[in-house]
PDB file of N, CA and C in Angstrom:
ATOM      1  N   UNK A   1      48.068 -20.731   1.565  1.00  0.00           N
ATOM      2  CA  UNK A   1      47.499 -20.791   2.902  1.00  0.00           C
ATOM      3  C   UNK A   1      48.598 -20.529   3.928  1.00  0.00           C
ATOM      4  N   UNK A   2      48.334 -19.447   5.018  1.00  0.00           N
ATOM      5  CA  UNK A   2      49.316 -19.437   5.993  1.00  0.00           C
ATOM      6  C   UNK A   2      49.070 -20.625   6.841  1.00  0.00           C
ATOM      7  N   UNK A   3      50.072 -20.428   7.903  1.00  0.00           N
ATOM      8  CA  UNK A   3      50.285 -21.453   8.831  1.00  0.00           C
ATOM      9  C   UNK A   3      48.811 -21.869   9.701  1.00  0.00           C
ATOM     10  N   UNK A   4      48.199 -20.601   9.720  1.00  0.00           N
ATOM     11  CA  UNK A   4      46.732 -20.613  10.730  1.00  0.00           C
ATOM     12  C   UNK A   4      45.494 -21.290  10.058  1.00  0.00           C
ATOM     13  N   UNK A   5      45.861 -21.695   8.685  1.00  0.00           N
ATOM     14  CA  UNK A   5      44.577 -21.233   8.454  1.00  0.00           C
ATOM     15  C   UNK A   5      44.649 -23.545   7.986  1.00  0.00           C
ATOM     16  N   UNK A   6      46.132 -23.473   7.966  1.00  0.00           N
ATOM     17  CA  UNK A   6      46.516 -25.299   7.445  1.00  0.00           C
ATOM     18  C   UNK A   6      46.031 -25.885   9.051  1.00  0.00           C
ATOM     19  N   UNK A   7      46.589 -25.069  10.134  1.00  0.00           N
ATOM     20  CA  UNK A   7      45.879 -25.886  11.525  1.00  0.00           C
ATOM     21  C   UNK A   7      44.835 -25.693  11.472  1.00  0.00           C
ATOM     22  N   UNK A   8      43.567 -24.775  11.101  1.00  0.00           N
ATOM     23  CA  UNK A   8      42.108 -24.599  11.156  1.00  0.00           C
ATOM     24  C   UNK A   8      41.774 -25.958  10.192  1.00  0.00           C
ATOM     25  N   UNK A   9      42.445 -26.130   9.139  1.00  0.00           N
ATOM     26  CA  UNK A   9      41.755 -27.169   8.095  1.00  0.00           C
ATOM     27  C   UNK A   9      42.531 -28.630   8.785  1.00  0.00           C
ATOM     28  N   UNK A  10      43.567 -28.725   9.579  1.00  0.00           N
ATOM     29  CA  UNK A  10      43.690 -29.991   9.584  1.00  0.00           C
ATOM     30  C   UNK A  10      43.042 -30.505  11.094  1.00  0.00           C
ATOM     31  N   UNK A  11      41.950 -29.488  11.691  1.00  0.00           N
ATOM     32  CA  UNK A  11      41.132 -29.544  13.002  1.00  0.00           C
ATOM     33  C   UNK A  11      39.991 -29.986  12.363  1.00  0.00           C
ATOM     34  N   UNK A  12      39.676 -29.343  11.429  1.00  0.00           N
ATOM     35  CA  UNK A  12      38.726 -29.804  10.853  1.00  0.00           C
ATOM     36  C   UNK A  12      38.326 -30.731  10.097  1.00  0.00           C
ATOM     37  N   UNK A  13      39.671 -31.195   9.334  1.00  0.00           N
ATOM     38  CA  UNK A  13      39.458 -32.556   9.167  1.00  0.00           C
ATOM     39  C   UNK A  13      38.877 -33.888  10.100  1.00  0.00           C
ATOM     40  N   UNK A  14      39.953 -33.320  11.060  1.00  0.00           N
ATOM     41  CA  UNK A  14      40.081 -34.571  11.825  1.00  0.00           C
ATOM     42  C   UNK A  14      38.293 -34.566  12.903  1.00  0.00           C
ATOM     43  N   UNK A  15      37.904 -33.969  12.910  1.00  0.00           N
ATOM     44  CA  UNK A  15      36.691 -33.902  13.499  1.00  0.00           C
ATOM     45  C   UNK A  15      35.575 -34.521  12.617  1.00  0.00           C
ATOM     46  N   UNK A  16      35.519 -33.870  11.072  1.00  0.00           N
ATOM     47  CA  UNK A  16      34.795 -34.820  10.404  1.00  0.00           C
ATOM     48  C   UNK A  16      35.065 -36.009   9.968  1.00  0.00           C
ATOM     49  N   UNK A  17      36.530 -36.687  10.062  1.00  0.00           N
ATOM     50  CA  UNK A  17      36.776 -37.679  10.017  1.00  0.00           C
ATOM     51  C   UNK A  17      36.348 -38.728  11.613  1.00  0.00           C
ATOM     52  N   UNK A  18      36.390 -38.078  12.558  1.00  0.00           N
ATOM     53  CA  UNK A  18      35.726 -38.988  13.600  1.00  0.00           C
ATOM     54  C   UNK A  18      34.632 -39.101  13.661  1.00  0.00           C
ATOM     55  N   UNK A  19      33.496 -38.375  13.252  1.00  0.00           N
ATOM     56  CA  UNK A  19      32.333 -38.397  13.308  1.00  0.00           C
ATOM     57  C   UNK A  19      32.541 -40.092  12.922  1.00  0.00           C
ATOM     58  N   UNK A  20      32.494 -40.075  11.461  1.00  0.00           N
ATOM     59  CA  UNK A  20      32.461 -41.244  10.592  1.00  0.00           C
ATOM     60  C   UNK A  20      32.892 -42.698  11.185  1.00  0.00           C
ATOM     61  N   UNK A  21      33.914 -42.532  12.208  1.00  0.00           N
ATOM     62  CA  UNK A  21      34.841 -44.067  12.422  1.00  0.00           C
ATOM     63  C   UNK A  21      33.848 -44.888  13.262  1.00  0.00           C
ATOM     64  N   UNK A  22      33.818 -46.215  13.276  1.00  0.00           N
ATOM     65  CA  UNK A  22      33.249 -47.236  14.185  1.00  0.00           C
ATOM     66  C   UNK A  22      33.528 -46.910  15.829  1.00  0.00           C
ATOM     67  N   UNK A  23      32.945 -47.327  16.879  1.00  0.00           N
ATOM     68  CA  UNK A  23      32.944 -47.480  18.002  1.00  0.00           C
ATOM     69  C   UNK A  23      34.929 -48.141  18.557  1.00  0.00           C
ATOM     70  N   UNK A  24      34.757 -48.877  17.715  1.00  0.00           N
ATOM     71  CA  UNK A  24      35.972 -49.689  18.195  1.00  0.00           C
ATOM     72  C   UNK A  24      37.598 -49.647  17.339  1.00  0.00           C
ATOM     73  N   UNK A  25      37.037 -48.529  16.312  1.00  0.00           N
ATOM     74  CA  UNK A  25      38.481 -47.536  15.693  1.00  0.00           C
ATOM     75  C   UNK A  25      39.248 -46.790  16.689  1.00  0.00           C
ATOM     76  N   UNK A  26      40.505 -47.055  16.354  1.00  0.00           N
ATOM     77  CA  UNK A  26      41.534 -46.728  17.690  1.00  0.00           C
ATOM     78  C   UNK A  26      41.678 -44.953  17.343  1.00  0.00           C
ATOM     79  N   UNK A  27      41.990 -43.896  18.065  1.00  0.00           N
ATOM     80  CA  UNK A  27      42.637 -42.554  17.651  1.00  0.00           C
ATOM     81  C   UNK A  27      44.037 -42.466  18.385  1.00  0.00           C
ATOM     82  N   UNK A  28      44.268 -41.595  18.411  1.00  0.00           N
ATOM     83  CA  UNK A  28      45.886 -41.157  18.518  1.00  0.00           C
ATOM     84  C   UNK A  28      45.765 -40.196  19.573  1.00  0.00           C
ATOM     85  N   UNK A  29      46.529 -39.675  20.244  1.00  0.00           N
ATOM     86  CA  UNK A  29      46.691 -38.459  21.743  1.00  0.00           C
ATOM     87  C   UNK A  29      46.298 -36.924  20.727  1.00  0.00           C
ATOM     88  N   UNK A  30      46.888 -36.600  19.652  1.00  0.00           N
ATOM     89  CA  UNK A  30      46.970 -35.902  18.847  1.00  0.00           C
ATOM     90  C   UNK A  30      45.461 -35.595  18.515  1.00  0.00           C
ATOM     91  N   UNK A  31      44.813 -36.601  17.915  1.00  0.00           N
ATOM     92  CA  UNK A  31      43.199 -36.272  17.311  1.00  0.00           C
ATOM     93  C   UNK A  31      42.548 -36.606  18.944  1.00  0.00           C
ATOM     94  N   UNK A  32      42.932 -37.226  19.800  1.00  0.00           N
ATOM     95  CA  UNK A  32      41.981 -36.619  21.274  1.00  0.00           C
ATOM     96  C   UNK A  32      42.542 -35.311  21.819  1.00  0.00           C
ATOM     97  N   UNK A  33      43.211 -34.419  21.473  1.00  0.00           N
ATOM     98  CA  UNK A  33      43.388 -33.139  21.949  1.00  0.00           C
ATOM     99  C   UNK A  33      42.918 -32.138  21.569  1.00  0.00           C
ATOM    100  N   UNK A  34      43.171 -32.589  19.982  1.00  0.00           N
ATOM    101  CA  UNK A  34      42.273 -31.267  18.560  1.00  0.00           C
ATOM    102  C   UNK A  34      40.697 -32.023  19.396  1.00  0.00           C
ATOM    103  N   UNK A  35      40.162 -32.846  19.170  1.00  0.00           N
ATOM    104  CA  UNK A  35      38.583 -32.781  19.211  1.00  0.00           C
ATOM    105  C   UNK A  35      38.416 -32.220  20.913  1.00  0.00           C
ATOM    106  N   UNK A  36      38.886 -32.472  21.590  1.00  0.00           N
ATOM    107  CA  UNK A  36      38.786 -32.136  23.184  1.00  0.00           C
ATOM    108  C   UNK A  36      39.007 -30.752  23.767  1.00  0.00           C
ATOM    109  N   UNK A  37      40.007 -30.158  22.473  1.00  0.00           N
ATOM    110  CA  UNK A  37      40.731 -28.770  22.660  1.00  0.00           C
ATOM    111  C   UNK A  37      41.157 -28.476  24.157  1.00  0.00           C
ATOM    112  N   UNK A  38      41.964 -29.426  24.244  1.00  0.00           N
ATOM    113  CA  UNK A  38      42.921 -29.549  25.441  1.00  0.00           C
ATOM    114  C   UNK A  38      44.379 -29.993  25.335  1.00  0.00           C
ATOM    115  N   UNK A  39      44.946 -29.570  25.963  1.00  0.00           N
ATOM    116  CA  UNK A  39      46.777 -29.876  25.796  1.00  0.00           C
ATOM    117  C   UNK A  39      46.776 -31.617  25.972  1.00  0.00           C
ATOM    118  N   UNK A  40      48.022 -32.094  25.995  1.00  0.00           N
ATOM    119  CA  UNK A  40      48.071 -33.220  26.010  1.00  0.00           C
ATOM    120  C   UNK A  40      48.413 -33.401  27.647  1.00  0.00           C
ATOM    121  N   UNK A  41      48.977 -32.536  27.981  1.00  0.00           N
ATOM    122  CA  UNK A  41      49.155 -32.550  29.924  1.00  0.00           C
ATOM    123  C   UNK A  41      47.934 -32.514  30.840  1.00  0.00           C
ATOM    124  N   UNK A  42      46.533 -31.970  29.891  1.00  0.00           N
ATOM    125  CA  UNK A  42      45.464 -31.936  30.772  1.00  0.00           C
ATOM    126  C   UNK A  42      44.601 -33.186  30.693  1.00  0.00           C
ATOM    127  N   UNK A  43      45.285 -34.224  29.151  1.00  0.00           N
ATOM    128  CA  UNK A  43      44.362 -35.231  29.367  1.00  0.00           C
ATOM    129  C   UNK A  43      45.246 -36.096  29.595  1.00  0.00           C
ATOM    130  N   UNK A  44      46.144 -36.152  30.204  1.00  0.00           N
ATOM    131  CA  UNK A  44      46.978 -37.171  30.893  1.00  0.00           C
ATOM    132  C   UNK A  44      46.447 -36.800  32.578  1.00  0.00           C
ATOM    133  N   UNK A  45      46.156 -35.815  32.886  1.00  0.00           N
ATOM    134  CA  UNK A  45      45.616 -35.586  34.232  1.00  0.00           C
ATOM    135  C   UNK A  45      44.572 -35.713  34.332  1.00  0.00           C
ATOM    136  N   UNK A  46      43.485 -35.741  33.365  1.00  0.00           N
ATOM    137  CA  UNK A  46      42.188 -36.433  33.564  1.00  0.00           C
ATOM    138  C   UNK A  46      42.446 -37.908  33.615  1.00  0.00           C
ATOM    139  N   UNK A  47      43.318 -38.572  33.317  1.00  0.00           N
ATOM    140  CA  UNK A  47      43.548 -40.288  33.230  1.00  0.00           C
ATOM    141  C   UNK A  47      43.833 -39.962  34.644  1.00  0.00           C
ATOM    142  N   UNK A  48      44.636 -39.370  35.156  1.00  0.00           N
ATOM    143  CA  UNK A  48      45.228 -39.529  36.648  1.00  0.00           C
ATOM    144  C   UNK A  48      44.160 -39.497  37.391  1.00  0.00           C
ATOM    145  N   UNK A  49      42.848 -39.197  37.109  1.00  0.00           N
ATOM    146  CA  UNK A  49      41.976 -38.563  38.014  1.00  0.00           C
ATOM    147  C   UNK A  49      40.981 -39.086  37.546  1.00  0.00           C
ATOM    148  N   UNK A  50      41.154 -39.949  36.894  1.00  0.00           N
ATOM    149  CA  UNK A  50      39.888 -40.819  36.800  1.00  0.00           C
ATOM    150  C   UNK A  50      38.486 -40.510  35.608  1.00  0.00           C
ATOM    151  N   UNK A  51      38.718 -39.739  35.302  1.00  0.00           N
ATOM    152  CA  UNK A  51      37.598 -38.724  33.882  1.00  0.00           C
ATOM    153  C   UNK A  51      37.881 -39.420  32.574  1.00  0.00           C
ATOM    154  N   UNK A  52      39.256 -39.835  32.675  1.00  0.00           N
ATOM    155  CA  UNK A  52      39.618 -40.604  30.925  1.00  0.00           C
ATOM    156  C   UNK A  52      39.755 -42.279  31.145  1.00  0.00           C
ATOM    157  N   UNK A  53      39.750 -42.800  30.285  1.00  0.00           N
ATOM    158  CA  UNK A  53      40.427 -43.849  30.315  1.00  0.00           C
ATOM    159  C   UNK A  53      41.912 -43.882  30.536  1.00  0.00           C
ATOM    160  N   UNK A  54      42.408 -45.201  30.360  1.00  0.00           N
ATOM    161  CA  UNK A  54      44.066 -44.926  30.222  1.00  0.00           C
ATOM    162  C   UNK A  54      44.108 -45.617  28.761  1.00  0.00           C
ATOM    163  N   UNK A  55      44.931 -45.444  28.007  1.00  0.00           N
ATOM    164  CA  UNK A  55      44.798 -45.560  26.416  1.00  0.00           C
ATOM    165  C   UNK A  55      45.317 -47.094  26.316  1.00  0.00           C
ATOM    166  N   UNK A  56      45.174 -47.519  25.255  1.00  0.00           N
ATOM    167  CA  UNK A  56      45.815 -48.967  24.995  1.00  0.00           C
ATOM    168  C   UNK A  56      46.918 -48.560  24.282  1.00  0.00           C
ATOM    169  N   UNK A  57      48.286 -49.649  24.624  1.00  0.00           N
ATOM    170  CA  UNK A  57      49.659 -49.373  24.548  1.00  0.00           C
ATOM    171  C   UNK A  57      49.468 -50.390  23.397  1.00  0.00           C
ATOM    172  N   UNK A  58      50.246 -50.263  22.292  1.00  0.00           N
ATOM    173  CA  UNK A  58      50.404 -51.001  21.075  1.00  0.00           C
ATOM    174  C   UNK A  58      52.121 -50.707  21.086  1.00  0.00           C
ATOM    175  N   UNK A  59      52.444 -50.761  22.014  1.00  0.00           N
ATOM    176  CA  UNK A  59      54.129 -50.872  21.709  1.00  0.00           C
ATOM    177  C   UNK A  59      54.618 -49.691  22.920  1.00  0.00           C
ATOM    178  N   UNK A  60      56.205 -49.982  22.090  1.00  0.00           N
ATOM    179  CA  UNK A  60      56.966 -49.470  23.803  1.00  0.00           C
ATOM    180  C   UNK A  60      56.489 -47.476  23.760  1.00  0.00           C
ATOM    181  N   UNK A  61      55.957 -47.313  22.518  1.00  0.00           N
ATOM    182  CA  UNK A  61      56.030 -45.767  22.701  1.00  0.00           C
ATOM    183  C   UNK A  61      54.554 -45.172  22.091  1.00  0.00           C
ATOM    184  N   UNK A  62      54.089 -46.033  21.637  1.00  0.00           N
ATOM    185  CA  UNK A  62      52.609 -46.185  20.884  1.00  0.00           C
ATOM    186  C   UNK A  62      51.629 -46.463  21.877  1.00  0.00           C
ATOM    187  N   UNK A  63      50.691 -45.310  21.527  1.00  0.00           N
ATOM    188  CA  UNK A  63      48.835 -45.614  22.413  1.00  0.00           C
ATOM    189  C   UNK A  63      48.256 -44.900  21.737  1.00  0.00           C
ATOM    190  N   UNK A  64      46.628 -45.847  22.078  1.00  0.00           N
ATOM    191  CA  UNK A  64      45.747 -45.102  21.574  1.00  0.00           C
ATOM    192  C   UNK A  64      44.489 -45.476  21.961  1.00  0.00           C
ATOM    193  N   UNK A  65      43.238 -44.591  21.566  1.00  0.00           N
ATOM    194  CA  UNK A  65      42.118 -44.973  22.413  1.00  0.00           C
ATOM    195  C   UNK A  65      41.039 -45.425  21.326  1.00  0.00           C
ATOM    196  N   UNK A  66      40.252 -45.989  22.385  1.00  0.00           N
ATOM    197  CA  UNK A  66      39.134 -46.689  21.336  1.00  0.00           C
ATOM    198  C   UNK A  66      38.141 -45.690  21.415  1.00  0.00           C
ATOM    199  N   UNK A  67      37.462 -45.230  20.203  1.00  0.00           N
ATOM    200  CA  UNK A  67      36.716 -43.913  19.510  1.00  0.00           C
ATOM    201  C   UNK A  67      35.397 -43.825  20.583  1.00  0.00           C
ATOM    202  N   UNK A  68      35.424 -45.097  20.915  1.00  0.00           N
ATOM    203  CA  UNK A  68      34.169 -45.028  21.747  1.00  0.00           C
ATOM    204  C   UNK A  68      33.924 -44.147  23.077  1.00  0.00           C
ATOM    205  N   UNK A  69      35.653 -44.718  23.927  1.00  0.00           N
ATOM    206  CA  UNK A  69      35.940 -44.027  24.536  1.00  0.00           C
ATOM    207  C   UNK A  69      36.041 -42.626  25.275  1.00  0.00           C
ATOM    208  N   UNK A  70      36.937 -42.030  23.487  1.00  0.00           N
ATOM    209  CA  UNK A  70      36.737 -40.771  23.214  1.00  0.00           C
ATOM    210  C   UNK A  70      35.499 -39.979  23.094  1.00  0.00           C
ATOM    211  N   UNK A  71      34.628 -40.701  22.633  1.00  0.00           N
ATOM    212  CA  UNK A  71      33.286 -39.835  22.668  1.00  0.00           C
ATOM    213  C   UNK A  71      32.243 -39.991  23.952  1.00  0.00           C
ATOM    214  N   UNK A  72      32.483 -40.840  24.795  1.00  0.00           N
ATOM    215  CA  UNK A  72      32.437 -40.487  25.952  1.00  0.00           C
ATOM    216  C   UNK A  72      32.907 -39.520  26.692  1.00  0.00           C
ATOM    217  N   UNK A  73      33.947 -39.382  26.594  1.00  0.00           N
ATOM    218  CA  UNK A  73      35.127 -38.340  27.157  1.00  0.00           C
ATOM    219  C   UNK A  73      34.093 -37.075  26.823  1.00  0.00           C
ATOM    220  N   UNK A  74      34.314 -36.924  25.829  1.00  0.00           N
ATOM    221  CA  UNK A  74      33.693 -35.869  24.903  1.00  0.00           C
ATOM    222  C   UNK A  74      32.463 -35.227  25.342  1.00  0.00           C
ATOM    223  N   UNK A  75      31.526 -35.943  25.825  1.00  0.00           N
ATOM    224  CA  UNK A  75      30.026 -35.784  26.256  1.00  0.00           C
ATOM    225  C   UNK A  75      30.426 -35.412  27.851  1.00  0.00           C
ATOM    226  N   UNK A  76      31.475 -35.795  28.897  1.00  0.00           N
ATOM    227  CA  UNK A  76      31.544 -35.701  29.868  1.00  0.00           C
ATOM    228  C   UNK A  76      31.107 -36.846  30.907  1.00  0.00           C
ATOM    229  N   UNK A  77      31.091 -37.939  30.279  1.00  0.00           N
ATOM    230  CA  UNK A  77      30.779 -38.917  30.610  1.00  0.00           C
ATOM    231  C   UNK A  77      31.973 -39.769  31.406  1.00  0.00           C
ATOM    232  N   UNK A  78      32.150 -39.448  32.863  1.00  0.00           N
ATOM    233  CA  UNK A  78      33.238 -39.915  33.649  1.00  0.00           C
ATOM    234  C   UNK A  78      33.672 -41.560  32.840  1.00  0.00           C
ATOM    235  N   UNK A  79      34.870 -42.169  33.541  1.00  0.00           N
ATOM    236  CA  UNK A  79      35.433 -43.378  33.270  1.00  0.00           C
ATOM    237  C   UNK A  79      35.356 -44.259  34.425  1.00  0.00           C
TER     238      UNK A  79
END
């Protein structure tokens, strides 16, 4: 497998793996960008602006959001 085809399968993982998770399973900036297909600078400016949540901090360099969240986000469902 080239390089294109390991990011197509690990997008796709991670999408059918969220379907599946509970409401209150945390994700990572990483799996809210692949499912959102947005940079990580545009959803730090939707937090600035009120469209995202702001993520929960689990340490000095660690965040993450609750799935529920995210699929709000997802639908377009302001914060």
């Amino acid at each position: 497998m080239d390089q294109n085809q390991n990011t197509l399968r690990a997008q796709l993982d991670c999408i059918q793996i969220f379907g599946a998770l509970p409401d209150d399973a945390l994700v990572d900036l990483k799996t809210v960008s692949t499912l959102a297909s947005r940079s990580r600078s545009s959803i730090y400016r939707d937090i600035r602006l009120g469209y995202f949540v702001k993520p929960l901090r689990l340490g000095k360099i660690s965040s993450r959001w609750r799935v529920e969240d995210v699929r709000a986000y997802l639908n377009g469902n302001s914060m």
